[in-house]
C-alpha atoms as a PDB file:
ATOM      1  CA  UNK A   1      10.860   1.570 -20.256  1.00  0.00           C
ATOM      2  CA  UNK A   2      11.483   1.893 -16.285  1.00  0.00           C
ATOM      3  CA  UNK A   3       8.849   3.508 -14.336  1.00  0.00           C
ATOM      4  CA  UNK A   4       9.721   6.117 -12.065  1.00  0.00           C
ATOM      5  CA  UNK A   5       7.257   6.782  -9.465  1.00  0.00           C
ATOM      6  CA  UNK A   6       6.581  10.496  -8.749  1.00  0.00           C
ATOM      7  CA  UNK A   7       6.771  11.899  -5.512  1.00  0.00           C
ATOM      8  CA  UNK A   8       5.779  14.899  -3.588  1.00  0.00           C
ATOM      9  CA  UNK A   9       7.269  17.643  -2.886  1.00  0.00           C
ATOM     10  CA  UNK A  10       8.088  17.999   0.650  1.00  0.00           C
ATOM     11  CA  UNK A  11       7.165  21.831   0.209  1.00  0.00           C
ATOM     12  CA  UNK A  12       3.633  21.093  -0.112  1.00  0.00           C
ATOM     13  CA  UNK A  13       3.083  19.200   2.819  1.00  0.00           C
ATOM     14  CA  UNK A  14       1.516  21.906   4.847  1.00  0.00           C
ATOM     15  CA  UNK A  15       0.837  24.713   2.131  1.00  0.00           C
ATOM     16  CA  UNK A  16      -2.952  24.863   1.821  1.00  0.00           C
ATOM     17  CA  UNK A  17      -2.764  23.038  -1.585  1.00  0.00           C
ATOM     18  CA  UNK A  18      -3.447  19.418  -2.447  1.00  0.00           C
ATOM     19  CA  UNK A  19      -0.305  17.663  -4.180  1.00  0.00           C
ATOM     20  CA  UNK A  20      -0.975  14.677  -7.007  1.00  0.00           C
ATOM     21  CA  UNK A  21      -1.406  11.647  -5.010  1.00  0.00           C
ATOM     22  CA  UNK A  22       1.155   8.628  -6.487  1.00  0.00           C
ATOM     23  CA  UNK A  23      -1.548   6.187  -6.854  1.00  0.00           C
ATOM     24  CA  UNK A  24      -1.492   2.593  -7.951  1.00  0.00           C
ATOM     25  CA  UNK A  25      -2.664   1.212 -11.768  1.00  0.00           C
ATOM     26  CA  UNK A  26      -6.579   0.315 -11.495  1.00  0.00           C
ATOM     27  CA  UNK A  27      -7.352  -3.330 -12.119  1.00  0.00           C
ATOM     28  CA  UNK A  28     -10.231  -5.702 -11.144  1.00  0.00           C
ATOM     29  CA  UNK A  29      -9.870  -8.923  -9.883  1.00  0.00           C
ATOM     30  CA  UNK A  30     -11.501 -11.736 -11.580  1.00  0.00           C
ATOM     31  CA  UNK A  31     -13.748 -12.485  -8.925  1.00  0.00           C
ATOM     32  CA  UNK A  32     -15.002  -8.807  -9.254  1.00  0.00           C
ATOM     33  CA  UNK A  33     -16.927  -9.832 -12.557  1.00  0.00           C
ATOM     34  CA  UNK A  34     -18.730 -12.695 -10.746  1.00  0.00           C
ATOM     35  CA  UNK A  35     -19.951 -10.178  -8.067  1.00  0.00           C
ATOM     36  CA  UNK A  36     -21.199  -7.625 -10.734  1.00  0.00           C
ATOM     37  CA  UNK A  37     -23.369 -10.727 -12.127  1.00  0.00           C
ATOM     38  CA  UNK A  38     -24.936 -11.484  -8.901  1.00  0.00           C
ATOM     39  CA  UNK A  39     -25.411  -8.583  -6.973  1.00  0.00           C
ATOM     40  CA  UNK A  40     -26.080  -6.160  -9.567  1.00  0.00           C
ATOM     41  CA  UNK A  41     -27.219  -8.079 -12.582  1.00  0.00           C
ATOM     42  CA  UNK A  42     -24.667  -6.277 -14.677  1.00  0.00           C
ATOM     43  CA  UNK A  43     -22.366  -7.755 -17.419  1.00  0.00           C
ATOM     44  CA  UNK A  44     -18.474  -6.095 -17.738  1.00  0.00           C
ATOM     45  CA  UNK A  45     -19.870  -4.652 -21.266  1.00  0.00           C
ATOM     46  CA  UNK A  46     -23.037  -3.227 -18.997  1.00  0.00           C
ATOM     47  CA  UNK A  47     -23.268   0.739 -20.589  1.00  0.00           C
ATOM     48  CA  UNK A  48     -22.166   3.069 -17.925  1.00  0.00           C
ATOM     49  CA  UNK A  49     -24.937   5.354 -19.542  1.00  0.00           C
ATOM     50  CA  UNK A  50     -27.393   2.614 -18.683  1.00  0.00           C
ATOM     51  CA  UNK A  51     -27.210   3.185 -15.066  1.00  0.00           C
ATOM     52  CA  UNK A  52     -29.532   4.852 -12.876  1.00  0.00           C
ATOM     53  CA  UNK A  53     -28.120   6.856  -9.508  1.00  0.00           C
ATOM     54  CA  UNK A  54     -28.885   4.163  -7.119  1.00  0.00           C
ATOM     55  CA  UNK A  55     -26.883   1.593  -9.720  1.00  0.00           C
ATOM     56  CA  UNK A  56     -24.121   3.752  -9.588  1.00  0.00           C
ATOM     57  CA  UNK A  57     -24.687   3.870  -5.785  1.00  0.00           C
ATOM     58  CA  UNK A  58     -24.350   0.071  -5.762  1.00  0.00           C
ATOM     59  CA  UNK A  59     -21.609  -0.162  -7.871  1.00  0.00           C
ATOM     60  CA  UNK A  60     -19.599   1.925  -5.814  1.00  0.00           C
ATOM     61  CA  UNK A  61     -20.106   0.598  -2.477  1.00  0.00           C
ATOM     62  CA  UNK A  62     -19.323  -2.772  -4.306  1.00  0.00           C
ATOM     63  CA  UNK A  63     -15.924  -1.972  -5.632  1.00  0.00           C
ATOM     64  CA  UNK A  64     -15.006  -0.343  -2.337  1.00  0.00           C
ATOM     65  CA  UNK A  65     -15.760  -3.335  -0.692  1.00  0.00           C
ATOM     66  CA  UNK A  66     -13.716  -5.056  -3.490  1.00  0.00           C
ATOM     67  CA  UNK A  67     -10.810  -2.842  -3.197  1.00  0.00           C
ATOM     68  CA  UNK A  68      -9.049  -4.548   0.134  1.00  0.00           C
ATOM     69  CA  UNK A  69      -5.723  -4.467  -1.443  1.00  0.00           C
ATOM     70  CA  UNK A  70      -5.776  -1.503  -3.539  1.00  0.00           C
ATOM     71  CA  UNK A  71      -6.387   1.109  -0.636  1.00  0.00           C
ATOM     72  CA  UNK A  72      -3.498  -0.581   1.167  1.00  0.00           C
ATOM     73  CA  UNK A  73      -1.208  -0.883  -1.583  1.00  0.00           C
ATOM     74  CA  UNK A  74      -1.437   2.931  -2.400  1.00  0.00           C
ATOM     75  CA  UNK A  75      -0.986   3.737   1.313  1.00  0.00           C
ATOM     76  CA  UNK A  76       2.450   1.884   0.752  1.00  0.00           C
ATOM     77  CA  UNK A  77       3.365   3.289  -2.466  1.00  0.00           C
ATOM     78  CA  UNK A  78       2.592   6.577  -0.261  1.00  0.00           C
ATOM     79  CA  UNK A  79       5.093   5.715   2.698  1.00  0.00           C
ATOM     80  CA  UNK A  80       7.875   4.603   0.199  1.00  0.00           C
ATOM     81  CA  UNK A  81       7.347   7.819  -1.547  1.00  0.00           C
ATOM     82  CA  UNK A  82       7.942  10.117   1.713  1.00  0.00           C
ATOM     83  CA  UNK A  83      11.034   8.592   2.244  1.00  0.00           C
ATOM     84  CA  UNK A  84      14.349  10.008  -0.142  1.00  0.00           C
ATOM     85  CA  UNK A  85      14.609   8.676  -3.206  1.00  0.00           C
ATOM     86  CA  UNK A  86      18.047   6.206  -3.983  1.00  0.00           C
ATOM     87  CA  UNK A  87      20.827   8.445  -5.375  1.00  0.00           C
ATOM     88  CA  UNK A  88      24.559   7.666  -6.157  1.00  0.00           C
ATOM     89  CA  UNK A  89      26.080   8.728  -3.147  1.00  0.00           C
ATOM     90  CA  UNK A  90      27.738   5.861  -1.283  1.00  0.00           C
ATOM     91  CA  UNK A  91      26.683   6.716   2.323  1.00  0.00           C
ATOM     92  CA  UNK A  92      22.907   7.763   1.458  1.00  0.00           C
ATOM     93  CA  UNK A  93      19.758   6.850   3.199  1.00  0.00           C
ATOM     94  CA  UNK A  94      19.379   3.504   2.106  1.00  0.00           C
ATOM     95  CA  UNK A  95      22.611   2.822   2.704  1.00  0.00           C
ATOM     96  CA  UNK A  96      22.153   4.042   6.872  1.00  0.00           C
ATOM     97  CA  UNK A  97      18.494   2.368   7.066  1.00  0.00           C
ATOM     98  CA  UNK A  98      20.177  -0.691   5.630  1.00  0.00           C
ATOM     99  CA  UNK A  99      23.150  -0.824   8.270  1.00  0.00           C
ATOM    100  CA  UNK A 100      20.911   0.213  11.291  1.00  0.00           C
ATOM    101  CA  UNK A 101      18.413  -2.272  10.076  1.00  0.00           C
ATOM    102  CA  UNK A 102      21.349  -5.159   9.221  1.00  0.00           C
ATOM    103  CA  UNK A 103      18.916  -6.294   6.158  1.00  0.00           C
ATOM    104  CA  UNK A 104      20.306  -6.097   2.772  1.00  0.00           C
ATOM    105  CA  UNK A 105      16.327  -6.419   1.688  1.00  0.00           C
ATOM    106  CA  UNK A 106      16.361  -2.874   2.629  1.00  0.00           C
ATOM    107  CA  UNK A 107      18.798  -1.701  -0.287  1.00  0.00           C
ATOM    108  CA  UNK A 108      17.017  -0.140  -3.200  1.00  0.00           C
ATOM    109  CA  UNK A 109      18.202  -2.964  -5.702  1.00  0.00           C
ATOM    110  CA  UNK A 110      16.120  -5.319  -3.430  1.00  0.00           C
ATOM    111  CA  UNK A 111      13.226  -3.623  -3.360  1.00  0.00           C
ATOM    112  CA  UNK A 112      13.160  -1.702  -6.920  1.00  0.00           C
ATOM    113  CA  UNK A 113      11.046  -4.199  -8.623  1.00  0.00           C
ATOM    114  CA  UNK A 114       8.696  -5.104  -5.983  1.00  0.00           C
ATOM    115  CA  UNK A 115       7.907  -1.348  -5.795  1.00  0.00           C
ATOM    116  CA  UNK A 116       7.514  -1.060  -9.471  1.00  0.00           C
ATOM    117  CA  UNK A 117       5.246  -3.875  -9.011  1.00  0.00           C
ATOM    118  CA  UNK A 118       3.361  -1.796  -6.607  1.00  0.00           C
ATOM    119  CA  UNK A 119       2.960   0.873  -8.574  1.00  0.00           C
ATOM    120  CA  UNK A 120       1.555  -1.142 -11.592  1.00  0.00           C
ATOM    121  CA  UNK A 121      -1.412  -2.215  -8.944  1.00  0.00           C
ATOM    122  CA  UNK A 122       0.284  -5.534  -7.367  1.00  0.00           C
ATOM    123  CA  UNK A 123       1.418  -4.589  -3.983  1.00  0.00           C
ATOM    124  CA  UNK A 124       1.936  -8.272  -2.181  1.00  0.00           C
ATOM    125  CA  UNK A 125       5.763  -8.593  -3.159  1.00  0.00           C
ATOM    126  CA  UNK A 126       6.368  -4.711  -1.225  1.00  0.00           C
ATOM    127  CA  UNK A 127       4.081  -5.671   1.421  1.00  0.00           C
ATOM    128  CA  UNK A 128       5.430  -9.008   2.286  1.00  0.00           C
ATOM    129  CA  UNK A 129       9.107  -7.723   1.367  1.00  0.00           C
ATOM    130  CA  UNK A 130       8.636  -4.696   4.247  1.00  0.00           C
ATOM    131  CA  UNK A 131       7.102  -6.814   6.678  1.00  0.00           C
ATOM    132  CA  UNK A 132       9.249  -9.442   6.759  1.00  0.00           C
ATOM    133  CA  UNK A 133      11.894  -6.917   7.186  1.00  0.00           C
ATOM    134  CA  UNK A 134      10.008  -5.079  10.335  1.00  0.00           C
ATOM    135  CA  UNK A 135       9.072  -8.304  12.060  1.00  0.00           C
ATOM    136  CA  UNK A 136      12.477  -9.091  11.625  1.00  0.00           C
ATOM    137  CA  UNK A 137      13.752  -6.638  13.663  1.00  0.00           C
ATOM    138  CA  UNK A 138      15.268  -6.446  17.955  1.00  0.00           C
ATOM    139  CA  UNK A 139      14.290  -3.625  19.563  1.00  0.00           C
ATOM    140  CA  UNK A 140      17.141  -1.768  19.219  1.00  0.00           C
ATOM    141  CA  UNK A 141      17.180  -2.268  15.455  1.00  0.00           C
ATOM    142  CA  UNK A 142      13.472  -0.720  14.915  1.00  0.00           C
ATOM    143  CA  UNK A 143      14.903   2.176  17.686  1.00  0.00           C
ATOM    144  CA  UNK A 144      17.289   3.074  15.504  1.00  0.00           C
ATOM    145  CA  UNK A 145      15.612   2.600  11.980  1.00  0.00           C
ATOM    146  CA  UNK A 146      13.005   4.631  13.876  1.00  0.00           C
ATOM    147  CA  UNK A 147      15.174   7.652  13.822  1.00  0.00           C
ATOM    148  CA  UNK A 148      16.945   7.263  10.401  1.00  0.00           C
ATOM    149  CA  UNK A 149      13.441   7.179   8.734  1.00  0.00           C
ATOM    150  CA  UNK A 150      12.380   9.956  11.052  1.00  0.00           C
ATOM    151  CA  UNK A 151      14.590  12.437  10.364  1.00  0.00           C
ATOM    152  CA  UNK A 152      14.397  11.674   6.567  1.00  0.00           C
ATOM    153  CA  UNK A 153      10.691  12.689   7.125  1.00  0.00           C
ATOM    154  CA  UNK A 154      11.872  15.426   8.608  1.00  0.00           C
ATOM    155  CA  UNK A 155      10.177  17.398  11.513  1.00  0.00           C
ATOM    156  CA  UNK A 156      10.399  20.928  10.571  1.00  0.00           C
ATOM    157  CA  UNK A 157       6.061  20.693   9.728  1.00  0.00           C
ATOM    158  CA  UNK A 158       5.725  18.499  13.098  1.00  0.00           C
ATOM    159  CA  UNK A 159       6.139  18.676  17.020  1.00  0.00           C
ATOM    160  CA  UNK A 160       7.756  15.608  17.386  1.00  0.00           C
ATOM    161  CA  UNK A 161      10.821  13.694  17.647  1.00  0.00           C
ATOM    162  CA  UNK A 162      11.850  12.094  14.608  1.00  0.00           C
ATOM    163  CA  UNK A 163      12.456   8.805  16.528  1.00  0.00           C
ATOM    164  CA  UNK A 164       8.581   8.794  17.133  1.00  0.00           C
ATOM    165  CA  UNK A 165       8.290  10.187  13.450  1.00  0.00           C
ATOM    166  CA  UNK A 166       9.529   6.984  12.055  1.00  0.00           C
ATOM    167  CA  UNK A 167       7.697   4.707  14.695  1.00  0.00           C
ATOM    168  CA  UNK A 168       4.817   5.918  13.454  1.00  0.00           C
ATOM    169  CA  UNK A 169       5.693   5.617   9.821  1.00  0.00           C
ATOM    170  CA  UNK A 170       6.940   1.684  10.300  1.00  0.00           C
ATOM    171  CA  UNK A 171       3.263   1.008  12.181  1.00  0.00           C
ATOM    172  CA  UNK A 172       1.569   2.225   9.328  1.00  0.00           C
ATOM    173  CA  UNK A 173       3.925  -0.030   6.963  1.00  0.00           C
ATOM    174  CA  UNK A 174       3.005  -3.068   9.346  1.00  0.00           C
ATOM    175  CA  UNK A 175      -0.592  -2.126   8.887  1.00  0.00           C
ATOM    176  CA  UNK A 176      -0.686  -1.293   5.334  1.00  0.00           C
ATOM    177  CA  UNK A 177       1.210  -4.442   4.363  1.00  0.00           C
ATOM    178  CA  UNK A 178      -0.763  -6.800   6.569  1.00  0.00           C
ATOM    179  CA  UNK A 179      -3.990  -5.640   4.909  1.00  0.00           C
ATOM    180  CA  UNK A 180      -2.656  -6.495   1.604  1.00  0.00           C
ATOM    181  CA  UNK A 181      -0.994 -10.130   2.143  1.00  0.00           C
ATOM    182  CA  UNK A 182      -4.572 -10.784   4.160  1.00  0.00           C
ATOM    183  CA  UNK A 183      -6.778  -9.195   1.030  1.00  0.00           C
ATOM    184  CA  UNK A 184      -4.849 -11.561  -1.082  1.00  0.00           C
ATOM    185  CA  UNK A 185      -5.091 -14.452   0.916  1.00  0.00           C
ATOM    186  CA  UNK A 186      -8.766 -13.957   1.506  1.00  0.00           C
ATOM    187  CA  UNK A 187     -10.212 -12.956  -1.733  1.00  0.00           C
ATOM    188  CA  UNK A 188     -12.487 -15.461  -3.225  1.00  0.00           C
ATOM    189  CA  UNK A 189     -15.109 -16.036  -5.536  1.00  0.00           C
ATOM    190  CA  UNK A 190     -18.956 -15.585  -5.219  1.00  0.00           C
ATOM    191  CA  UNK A 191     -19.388 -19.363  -4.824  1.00  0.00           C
ATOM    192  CA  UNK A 192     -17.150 -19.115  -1.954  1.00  0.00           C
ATOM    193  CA  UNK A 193     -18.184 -16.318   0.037  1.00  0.00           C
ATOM    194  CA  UNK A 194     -21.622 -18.895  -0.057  1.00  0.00           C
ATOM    195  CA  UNK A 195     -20.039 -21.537   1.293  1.00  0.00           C
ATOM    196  CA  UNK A 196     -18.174 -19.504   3.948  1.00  0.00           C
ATOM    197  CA  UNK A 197     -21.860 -18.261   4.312  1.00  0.00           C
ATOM    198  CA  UNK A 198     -23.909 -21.302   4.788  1.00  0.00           C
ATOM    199  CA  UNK A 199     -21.143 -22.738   7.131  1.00  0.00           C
ATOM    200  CA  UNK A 200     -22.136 -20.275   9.697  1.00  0.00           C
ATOM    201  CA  UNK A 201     -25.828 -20.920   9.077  1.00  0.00           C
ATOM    202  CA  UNK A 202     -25.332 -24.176   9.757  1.00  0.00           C
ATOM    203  CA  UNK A 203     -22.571 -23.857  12.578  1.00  0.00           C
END
């Protein structure tokens, strides 16, 4: 069965109330169980009940600093979501973004299962597919995706142009996506963050 990611409603932007957040499937990396060993002294079968306040404490501040890709990769999901969702008309917003853009990555066939991907907790194939395709672009290509993704936005809630509207969203894509591909490339193993550790010791 397809997942369809659920968005919010642009009405409830600004309304006082807090809107359900589309937020990324929960999963640890392997490493994550080596850390619980050694830090905390805890087993993955540990009994939550078992835990004192200052355990839980720990445990916390250890999976946040854990977490480098998961924050990231629900930012993402987050950006994608603010943006219209693909319909069947032949001239829609992909369809502009893709044009202004003149990357075919951008068309929601292309990017479909890398967001789905996303979604289920794995955001490096979004993040690397977006970046590639914002690095890729002239200045007068990123001007004028700028305002496309701006006015999709919308600026009826904000003072500002929707040119700077959709700068602002495609430098928090750029950020969001770099932390991701540079959690992934940098996560490592107890044993390793020693090493990486004693090097500097001994540097």
């Amino acid at each position: 069965m397809e997942i369809v990611p659920e968005t919010i409603a642009p009405s409830g932007r600004l309304n006082g109330k807090v809107e359900s957040l589309l937020v990324p499937r929960v999963y640890q990396p392997q490493s994550f169980a080596g850390f619980l060993a050694r830090r905390l002294n805890m087993t993955p079968e540990f009994e939550a009940s078992n835990l004192s306040a200052e355990q839980v404490a720990d445990l916390a501040l250890l999976a946040t600093a854990h977490a480098g890709s998961h924050a990231p990769t629900a930012r993402l999901i987050s950006l994608m979501s603010s943006l219209p969702v693909p319909s069947d008309e032949p001239r829609d917003f992909w369809f502009e973004l893709w044009q202004v853009a003149d990357n075919p990555i951008l068309l929601p066939g292309n990017l479909r299962g890398q967001l789905l991907r996303a979604v289920e907790g794995d955001g490096v194939a979004l993040a690397d597919q977006l970046l590639t395709v914002v690095s890729g672009m002239n200045t007068e290509q990123r001007a004028a995706a700028a305002e496309v993704i701006g006015k999709a936005i919308g600026t009826d809630y904000l003072a500002y142009e929707a040119s700077y509207i959709g700068e602002l969203w495609l430098r928090d894509v750029e950020s969001a996506a770099w932390q991701i591909l540079h959690a992934y490339q940098c996560s490592g193993t107890w044993e390793e963050q020693q090493e990486f550790v004693q090097a500097w010791k001994d540097a």
